[in-house]
C-alpha atoms as a PDB file:
ATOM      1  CA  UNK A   1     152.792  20.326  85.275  1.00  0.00           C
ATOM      2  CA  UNK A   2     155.296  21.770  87.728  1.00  0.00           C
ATOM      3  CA  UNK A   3     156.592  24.515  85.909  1.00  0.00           C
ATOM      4  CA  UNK A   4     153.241  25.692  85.084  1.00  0.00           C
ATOM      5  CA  UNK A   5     151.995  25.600  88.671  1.00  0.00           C
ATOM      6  CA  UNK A   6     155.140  27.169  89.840  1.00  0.00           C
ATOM      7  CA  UNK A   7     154.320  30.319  87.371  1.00  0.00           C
ATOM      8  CA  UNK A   8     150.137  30.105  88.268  1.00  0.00           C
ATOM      9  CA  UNK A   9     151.480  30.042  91.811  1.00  0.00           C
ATOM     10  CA  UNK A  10     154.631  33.367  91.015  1.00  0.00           C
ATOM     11  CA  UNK A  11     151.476  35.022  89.225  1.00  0.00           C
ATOM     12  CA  UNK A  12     149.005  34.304  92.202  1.00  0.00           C
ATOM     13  CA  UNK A  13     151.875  35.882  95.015  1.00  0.00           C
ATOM     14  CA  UNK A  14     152.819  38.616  92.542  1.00  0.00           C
ATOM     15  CA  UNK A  15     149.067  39.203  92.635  1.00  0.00           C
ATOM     16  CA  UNK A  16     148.699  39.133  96.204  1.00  0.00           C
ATOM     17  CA  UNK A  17     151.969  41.168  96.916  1.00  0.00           C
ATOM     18  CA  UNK A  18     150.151  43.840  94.845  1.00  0.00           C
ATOM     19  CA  UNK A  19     147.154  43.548  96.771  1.00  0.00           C
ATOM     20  CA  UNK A  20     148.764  43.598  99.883  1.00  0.00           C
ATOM     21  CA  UNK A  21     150.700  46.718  98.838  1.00  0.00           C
ATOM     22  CA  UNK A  22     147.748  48.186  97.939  1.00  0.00           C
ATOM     23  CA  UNK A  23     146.205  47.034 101.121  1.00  0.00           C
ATOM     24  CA  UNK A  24     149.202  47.964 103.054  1.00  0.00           C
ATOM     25  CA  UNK A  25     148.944  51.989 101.457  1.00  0.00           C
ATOM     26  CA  UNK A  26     145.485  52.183 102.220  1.00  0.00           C
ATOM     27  CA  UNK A  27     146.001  51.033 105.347  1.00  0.00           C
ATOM     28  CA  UNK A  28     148.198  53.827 105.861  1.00  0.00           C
ATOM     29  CA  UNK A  29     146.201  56.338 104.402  1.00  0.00           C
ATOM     30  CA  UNK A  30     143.747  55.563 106.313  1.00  0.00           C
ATOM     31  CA  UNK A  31     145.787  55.621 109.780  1.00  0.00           C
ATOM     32  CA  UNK A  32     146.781  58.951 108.276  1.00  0.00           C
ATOM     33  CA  UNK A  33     142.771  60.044 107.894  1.00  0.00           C
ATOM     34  CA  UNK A  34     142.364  58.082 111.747  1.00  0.00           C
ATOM     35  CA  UNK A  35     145.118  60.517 113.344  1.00  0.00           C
ATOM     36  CA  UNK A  36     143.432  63.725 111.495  1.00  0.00           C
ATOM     37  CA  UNK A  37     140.317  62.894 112.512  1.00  0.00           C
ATOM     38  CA  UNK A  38     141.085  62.068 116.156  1.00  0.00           C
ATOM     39  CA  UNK A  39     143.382  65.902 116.373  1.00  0.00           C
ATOM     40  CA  UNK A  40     140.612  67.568 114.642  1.00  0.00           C
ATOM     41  CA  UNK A  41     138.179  65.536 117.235  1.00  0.00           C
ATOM     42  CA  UNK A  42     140.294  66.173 119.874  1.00  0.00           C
ATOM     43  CA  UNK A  43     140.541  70.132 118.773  1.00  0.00           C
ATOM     44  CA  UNK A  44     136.130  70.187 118.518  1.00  0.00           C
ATOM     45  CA  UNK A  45     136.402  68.587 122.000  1.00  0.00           C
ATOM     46  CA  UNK A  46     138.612  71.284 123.119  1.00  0.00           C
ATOM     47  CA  UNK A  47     136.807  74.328 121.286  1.00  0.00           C
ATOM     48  CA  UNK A  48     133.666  72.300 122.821  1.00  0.00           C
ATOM     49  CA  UNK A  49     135.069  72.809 126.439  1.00  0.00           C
ATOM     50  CA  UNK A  50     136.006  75.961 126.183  1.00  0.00           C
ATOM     51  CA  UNK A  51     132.962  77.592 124.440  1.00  0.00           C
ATOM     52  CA  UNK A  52     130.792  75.735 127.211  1.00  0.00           C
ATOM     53  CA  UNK A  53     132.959  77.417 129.815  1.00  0.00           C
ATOM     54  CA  UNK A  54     132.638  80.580 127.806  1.00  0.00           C
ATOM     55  CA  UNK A  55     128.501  79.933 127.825  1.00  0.00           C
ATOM     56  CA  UNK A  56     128.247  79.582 131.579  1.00  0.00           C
ATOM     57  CA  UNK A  57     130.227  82.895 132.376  1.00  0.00           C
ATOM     58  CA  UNK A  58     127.905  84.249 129.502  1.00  0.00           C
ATOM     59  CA  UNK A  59     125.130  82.858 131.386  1.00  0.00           C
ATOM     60  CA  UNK A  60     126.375  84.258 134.672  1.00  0.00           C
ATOM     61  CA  UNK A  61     126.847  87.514 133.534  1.00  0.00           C
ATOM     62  CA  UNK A  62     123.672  87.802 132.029  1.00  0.00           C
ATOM     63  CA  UNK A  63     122.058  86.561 135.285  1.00  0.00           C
ATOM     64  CA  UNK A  64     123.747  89.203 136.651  1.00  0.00           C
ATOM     65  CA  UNK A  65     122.917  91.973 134.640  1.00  0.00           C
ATOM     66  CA  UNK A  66     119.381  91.011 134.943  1.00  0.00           C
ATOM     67  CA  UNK A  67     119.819  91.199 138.336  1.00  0.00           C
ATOM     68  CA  UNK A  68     121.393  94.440 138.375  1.00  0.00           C
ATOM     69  CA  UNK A  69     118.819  95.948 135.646  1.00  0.00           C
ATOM     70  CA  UNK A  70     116.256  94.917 137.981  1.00  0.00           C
ATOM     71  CA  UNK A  71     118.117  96.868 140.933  1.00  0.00           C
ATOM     72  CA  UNK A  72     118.218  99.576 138.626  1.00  0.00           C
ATOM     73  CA  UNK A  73     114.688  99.684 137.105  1.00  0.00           C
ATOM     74  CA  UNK A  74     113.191  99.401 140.705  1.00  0.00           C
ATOM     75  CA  UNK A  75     115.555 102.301 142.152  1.00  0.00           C
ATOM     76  CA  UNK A  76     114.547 104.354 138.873  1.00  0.00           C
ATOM     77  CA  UNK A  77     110.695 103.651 139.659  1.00  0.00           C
ATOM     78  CA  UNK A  78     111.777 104.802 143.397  1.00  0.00           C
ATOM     79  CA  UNK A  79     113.617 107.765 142.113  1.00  0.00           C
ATOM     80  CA  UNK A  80     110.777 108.882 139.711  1.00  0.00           C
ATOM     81  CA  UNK A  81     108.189 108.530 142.463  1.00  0.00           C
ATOM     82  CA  UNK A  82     110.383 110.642 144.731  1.00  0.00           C
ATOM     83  CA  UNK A  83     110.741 113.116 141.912  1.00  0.00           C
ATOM     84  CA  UNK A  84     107.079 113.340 141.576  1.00  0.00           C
ATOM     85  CA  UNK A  85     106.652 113.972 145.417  1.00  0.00           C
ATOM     86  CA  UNK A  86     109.043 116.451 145.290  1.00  0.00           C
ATOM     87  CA  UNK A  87     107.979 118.543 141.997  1.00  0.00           C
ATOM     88  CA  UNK A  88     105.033 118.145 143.971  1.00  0.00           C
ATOM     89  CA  UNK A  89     106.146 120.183 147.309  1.00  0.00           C
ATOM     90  CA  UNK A  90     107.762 122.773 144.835  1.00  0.00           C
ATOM     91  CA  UNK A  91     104.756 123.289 143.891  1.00  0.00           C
ATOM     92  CA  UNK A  92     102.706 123.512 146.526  1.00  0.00           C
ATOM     93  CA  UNK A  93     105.762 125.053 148.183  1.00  0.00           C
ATOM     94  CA  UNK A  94     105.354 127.679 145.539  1.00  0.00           C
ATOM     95  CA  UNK A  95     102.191 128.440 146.259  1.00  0.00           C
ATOM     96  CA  UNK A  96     102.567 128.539 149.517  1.00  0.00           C
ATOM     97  CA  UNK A  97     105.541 130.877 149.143  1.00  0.00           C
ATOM     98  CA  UNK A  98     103.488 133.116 146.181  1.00  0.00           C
ATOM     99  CA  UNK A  99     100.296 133.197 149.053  1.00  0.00           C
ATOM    100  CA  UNK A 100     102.185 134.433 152.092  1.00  0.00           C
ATOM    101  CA  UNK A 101     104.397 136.532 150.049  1.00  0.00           C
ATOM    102  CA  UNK A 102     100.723 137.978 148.824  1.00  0.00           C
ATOM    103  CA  UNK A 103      99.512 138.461 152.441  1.00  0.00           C
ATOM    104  CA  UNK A 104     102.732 140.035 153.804  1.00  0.00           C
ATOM    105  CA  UNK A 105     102.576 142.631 150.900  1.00  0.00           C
ATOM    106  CA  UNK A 106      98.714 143.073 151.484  1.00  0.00           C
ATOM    107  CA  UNK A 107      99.216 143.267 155.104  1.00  0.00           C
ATOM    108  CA  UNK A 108     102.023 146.026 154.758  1.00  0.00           C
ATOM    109  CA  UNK A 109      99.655 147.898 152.545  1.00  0.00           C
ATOM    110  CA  UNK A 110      96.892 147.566 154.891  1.00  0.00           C
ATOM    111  CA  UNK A 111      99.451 148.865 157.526  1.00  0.00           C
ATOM    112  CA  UNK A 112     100.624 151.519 155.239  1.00  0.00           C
ATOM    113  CA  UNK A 113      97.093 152.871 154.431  1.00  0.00           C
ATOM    114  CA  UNK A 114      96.660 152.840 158.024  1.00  0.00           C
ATOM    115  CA  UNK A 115      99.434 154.774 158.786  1.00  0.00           C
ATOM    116  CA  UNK A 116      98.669 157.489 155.887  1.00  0.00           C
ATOM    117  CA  UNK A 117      95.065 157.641 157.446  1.00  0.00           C
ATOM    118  CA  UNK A 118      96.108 158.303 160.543  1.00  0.00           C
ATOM    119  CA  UNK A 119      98.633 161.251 159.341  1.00  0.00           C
ATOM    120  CA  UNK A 120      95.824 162.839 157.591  1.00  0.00           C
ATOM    121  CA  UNK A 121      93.573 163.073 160.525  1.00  0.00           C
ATOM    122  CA  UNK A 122      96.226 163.983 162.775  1.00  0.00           C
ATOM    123  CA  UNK A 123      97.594 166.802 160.602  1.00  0.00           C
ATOM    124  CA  UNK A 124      94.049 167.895 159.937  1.00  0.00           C
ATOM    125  CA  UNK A 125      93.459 168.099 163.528  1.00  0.00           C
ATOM    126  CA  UNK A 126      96.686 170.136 163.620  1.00  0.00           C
ATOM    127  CA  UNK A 127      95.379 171.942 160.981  1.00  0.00           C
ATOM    128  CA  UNK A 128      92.043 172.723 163.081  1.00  0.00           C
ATOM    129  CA  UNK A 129      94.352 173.142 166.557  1.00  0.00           C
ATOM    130  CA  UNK A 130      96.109 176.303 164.611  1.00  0.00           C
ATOM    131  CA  UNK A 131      93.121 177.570 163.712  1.00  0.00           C
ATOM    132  CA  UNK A 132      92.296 177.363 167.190  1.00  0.00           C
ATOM    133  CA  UNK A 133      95.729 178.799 168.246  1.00  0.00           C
ATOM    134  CA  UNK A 134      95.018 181.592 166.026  1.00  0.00           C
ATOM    135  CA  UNK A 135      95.025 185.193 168.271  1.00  0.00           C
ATOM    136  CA  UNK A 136      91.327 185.603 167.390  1.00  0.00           C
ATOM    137  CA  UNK A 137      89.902 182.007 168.372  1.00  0.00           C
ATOM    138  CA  UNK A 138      92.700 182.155 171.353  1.00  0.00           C
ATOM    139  CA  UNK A 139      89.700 183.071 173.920  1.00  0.00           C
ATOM    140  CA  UNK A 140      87.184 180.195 172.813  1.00  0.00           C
ATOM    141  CA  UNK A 141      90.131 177.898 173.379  1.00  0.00           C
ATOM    142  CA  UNK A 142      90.844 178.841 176.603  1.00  0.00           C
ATOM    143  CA  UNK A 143      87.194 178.573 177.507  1.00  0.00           C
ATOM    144  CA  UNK A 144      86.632 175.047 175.536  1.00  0.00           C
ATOM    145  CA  UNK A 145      90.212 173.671 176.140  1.00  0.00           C
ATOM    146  CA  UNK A 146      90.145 170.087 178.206  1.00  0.00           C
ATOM    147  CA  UNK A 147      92.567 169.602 180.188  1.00  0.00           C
ATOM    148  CA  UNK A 148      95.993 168.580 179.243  1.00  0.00           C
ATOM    149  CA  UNK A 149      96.381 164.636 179.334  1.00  0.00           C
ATOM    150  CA  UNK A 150     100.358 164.520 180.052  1.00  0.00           C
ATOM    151  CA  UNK A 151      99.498 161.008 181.786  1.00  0.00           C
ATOM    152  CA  UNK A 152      98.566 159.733 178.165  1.00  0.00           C
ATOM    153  CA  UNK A 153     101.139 157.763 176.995  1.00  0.00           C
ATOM    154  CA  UNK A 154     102.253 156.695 173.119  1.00  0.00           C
ATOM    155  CA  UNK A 155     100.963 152.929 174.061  1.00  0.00           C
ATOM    156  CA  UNK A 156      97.798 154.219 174.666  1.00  0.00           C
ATOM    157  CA  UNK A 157      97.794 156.194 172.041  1.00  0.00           C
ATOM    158  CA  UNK A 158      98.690 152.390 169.585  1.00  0.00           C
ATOM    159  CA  UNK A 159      96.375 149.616 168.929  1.00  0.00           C
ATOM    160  CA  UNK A 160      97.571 146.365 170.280  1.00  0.00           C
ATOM    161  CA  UNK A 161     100.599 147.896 171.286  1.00  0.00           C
ATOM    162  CA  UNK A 162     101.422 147.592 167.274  1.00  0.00           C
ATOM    163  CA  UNK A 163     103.760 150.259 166.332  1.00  0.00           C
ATOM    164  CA  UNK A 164     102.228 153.124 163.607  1.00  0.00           C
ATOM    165  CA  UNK A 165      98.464 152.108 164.180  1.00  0.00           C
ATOM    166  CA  UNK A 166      96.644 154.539 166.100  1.00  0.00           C
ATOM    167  CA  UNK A 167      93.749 154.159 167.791  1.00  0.00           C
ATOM    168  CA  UNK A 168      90.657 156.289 167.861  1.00  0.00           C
ATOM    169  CA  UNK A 169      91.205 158.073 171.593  1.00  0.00           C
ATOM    170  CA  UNK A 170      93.767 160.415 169.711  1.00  0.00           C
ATOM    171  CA  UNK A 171      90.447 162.531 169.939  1.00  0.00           C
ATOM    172  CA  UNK A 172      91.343 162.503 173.620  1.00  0.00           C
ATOM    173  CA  UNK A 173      94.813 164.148 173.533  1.00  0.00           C
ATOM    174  CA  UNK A 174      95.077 168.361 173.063  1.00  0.00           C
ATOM    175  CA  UNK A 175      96.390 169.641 169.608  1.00  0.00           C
ATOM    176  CA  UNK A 176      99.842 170.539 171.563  1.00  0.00           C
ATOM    177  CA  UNK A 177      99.940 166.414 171.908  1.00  0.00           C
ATOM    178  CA  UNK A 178      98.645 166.112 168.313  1.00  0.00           C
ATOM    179  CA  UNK A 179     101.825 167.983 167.209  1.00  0.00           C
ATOM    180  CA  UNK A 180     104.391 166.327 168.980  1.00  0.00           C
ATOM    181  CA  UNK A 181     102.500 163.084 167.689  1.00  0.00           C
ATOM    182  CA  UNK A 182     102.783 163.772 164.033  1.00  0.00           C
ATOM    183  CA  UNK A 183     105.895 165.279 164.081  1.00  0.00           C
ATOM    184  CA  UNK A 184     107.214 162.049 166.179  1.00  0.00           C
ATOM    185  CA  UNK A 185     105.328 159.341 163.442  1.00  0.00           C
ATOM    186  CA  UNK A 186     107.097 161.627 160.723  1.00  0.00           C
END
């Protein structure tokens, strides 16, 4: 009975050794699998970390740039509306500028007419003073002649005192004045 519970009981510890080899290999297999799965753990905590960090600068930045777009869409709106008041003088600036350019160049034609008016009517009473100085209308001149108006000066002779515009008492002044006049306006 001894020698065959001496060989049940080899067979049982040869059996267990086996198991406990195979025990003892899995066991380090699996410490193996524990350590590679704590590094890669510990990396994902790491990479975790960091892309969090990475988020909240993100986050900030974006915050910022809203920020800043905001800044800039309100300073565009500002800038447009300061445009528009401006295109807005230009034109009525324009207009402004096309009108009075208008009047000063109708108000130097007026002038000009004027002046032209006045030439004719003085050289046509020049005209009708030679006729007068003429030797055979020389004695109904001395008879009808006024007298000489040497007192009569060019101001009077101007409508408020505004050069080239003469005013109607030229009728007043003798053709000898006439001349000098048109030949002085000339």
């Amino acid at each position: 009975l001894k020698d065959k519970d001496v060989t049940e009981a080899s067979g049982r510890i040869l059996e267990l050794t086996g198991r406990l080899r195979d025990l003892h290999a899995a066991l380090t297999q699996s410490r193996s699998q524990e350590n590679k799965l704590f590094r890669v753990s510990e990396e994902n905590k790491r990479r975790y970390k960091e892309t969090k960090h990475e988020v909240n600068q993100l986050r900030e930045e974006l915050q910022q740039q809203v920020t800043q777009s905001s800044t800039q869409r309100e300073e565009i709106i500002r800038l447009k509306q300061e445009l528009q008041l401006l295109h807005a003088d230009l034109v009525l600036t324009a207009g402004e500028g096309d009108s009075m350019k208008d009047e000063l160049l109708e108000l130097s034609r007026t002038k000009q007419e004027r002046i032209m008016s006045e030439r004719r009517f003085l050289r046509q009473d020049e005209l009708a003073c030679s006729h007068l100085d003429h030797p055979s209308s020389r004695s109904l001149r001395g008879t009808n002649r006024r007298p000489h108006h040497d007192a009569l000066a060019v101001t009077d002779l101007q409508t408020n005192n505004k050069p080239g515009v003469l005013s109607a008492r030229v009728a007043d002044v003798s053709c000898d004045d006439k001349r000098t006049l048109v030949h002085k306006s000339e």
